[in-house]
C-alpha atoms as a PDB file:
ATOM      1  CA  UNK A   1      81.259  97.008 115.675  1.00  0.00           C
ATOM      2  CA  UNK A   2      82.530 100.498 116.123  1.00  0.00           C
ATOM      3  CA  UNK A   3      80.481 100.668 119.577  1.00  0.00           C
ATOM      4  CA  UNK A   4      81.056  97.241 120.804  1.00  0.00           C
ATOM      5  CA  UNK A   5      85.101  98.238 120.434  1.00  0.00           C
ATOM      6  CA  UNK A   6      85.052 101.946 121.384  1.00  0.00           C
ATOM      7  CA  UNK A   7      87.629 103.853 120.905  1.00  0.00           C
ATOM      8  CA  UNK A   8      90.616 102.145 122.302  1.00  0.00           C
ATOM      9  CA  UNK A   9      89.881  99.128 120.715  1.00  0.00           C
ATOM     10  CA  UNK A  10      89.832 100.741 117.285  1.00  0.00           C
ATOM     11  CA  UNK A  11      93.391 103.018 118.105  1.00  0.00           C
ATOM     12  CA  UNK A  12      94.571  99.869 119.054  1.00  0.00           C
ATOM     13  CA  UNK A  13      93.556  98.037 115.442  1.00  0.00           C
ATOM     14  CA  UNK A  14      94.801 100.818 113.500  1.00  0.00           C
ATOM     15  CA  UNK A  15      98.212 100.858 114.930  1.00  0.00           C
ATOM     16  CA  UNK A  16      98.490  97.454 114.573  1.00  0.00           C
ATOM     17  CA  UNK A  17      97.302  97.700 110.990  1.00  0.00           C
ATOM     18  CA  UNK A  18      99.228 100.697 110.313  1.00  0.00           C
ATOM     19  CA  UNK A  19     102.531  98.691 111.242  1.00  0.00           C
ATOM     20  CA  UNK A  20     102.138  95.749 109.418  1.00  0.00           C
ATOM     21  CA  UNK A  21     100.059  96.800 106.706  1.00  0.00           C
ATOM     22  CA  UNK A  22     101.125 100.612 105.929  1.00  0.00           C
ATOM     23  CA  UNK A  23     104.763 100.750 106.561  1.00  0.00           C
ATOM     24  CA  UNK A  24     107.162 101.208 103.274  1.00  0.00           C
ATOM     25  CA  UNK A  25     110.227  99.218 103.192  1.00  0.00           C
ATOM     26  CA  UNK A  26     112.472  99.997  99.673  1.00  0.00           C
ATOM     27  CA  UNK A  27     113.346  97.247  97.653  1.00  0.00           C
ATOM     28  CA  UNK A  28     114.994  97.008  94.139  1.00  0.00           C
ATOM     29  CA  UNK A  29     111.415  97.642  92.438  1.00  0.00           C
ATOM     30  CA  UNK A  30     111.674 101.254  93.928  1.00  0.00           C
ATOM     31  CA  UNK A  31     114.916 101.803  92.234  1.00  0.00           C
ATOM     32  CA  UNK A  32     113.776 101.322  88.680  1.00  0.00           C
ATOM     33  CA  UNK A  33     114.473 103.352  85.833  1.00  0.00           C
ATOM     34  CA  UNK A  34     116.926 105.588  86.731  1.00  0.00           C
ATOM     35  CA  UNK A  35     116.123 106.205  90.704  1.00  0.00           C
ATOM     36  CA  UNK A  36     119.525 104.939  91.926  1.00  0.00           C
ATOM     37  CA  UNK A  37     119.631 107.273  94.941  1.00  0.00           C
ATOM     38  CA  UNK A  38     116.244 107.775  95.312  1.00  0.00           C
ATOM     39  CA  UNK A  39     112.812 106.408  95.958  1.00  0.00           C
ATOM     40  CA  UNK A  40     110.472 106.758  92.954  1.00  0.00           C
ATOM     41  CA  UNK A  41     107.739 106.441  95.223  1.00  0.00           C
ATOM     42  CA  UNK A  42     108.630 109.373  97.099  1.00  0.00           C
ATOM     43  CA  UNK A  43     109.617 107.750 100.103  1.00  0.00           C
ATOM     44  CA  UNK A  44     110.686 108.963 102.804  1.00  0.00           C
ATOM     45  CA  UNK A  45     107.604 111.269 102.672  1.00  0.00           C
ATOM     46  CA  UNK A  46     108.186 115.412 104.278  1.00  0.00           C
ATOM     47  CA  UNK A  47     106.697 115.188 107.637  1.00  0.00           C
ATOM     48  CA  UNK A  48     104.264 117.332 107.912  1.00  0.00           C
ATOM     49  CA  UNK A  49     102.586 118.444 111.368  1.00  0.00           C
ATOM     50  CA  UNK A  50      99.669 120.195 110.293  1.00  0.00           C
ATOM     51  CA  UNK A  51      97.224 119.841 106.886  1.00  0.00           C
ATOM     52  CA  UNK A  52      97.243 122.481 104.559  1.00  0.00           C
ATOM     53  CA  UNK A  53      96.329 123.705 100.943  1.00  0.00           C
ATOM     54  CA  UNK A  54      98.825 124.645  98.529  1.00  0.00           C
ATOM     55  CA  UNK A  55      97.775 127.096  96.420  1.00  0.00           C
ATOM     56  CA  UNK A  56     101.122 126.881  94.164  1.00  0.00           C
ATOM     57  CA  UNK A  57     100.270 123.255  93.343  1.00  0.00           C
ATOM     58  CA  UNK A  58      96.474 123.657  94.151  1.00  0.00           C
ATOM     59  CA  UNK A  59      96.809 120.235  96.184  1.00  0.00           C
ATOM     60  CA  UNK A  60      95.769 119.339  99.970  1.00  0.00           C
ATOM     61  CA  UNK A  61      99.095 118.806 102.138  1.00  0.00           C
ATOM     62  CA  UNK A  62      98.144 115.912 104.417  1.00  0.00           C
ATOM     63  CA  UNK A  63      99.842 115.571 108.131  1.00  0.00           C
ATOM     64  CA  UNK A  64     102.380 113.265 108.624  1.00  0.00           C
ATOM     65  CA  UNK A  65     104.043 112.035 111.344  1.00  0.00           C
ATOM     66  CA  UNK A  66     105.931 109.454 109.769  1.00  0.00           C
ATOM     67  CA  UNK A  67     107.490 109.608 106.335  1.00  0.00           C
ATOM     68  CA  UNK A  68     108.000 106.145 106.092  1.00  0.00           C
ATOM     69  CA  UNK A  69     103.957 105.553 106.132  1.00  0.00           C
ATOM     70  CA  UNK A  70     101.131 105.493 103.309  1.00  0.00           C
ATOM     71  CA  UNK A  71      98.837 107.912 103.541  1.00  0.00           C
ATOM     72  CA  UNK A  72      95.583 105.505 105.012  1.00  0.00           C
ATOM     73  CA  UNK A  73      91.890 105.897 106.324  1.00  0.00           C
ATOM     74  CA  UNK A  74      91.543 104.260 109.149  1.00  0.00           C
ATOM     75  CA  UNK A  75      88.526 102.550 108.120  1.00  0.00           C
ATOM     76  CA  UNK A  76      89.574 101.495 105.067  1.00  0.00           C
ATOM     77  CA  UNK A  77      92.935  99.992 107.226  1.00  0.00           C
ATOM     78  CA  UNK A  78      91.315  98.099 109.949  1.00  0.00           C
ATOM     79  CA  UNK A  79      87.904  96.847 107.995  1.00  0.00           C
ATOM     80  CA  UNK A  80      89.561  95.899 105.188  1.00  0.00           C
ATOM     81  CA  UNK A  81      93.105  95.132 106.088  1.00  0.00           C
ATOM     82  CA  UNK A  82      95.238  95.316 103.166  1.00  0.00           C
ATOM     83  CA  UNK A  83      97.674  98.578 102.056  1.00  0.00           C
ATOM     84  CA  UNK A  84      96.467 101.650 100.344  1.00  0.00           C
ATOM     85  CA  UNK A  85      97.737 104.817  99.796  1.00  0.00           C
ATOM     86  CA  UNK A  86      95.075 107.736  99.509  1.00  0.00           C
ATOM     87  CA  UNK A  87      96.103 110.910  96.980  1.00  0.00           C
ATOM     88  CA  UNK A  88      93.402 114.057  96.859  1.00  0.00           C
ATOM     89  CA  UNK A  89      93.052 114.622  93.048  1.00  0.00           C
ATOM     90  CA  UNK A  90      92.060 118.268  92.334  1.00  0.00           C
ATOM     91  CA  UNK A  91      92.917 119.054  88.766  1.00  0.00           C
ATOM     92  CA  UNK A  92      91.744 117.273  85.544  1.00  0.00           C
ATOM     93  CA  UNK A  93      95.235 116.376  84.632  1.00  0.00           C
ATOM     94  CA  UNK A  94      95.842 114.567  88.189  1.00  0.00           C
ATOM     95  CA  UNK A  95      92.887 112.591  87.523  1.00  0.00           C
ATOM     96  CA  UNK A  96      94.020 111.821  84.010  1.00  0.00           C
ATOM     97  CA  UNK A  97      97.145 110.556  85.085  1.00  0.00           C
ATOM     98  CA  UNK A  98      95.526 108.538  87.946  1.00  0.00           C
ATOM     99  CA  UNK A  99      93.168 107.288  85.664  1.00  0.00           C
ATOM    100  CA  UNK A 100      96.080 106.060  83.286  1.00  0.00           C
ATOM    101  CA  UNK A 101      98.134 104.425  86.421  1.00  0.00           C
ATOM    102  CA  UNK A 102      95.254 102.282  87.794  1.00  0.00           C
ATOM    103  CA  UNK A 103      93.985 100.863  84.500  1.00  0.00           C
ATOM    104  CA  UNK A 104      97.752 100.025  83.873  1.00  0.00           C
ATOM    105  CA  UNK A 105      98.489  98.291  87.559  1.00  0.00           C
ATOM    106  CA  UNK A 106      94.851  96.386  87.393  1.00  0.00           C
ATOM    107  CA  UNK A 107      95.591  94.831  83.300  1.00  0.00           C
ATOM    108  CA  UNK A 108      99.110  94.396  83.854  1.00  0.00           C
ATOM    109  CA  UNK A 109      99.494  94.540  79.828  1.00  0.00           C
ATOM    110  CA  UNK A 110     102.565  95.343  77.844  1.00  0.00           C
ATOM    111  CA  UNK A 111     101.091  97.649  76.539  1.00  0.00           C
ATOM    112  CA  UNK A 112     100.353 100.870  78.457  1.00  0.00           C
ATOM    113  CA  UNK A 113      96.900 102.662  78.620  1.00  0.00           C
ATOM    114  CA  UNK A 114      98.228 105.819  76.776  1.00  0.00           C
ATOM    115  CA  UNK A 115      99.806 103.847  73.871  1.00  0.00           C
ATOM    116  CA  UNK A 116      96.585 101.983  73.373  1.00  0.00           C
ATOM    117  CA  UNK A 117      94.787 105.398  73.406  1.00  0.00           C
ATOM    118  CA  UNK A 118      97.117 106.820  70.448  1.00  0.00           C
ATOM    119  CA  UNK A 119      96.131 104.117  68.381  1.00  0.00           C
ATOM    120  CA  UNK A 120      92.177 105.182  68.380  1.00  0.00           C
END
């Protein structure tokens, strides 16, 4: 499909993706626990003109252009059309905490992941 677009076509799809699918608006969920002022998703995110790794925090700095935007593939965005927000996980601890958030968001249980785990 790729070919039969070219590349117009698909710049085209993933700006129109991007804006209605990508595009963080803050509502009262983001000011939970505490984050009155703030975002506790981070948002608006630093813009960032060029990619780079941080060897402080040993994580991959990703360009952005605008800090109101998830981080997105663009294949993922226009094939499969829904949000996502992509995160490069380098340390075990990262992965651990990733780990704990999606099993959490996908079982939607009172109980949380980590407070199960205690109990084993």
């Amino acid at each position: 499909i790729l070919i039969e677009w070219g590349a117009d076509v698909f710049a085209m799809e993933i700006k129109k993706c991007g804006e209605m699918l990508q595009c963080h608006h803050c509502r009262p969920v983001c000011h939970k626990y505490g984050n009155v002022d703030k975002c506790r998703f981070f948002f608006p995110h630093k813009v960032v003109e060029v990619s780079y790794f941080d060897s402080e925090s040993n994580a991959i700095v990703f360009v952005c252009c605008d800090g109101t935007v998830n981080y997105f593939n663009p294949y993922i965005l226009v094939f499969c059309q829904h949000n996502h927000d992509l995160k490069c996980i380098l340390s075990r601890k990262g992965a651990k905490a990733a780990m704990f958030y999606i099993s959490d968001y996908i079982t939607k249980m009172d109980t949380k992941t980590y407070e199960m785990l205690s109990l084993l």
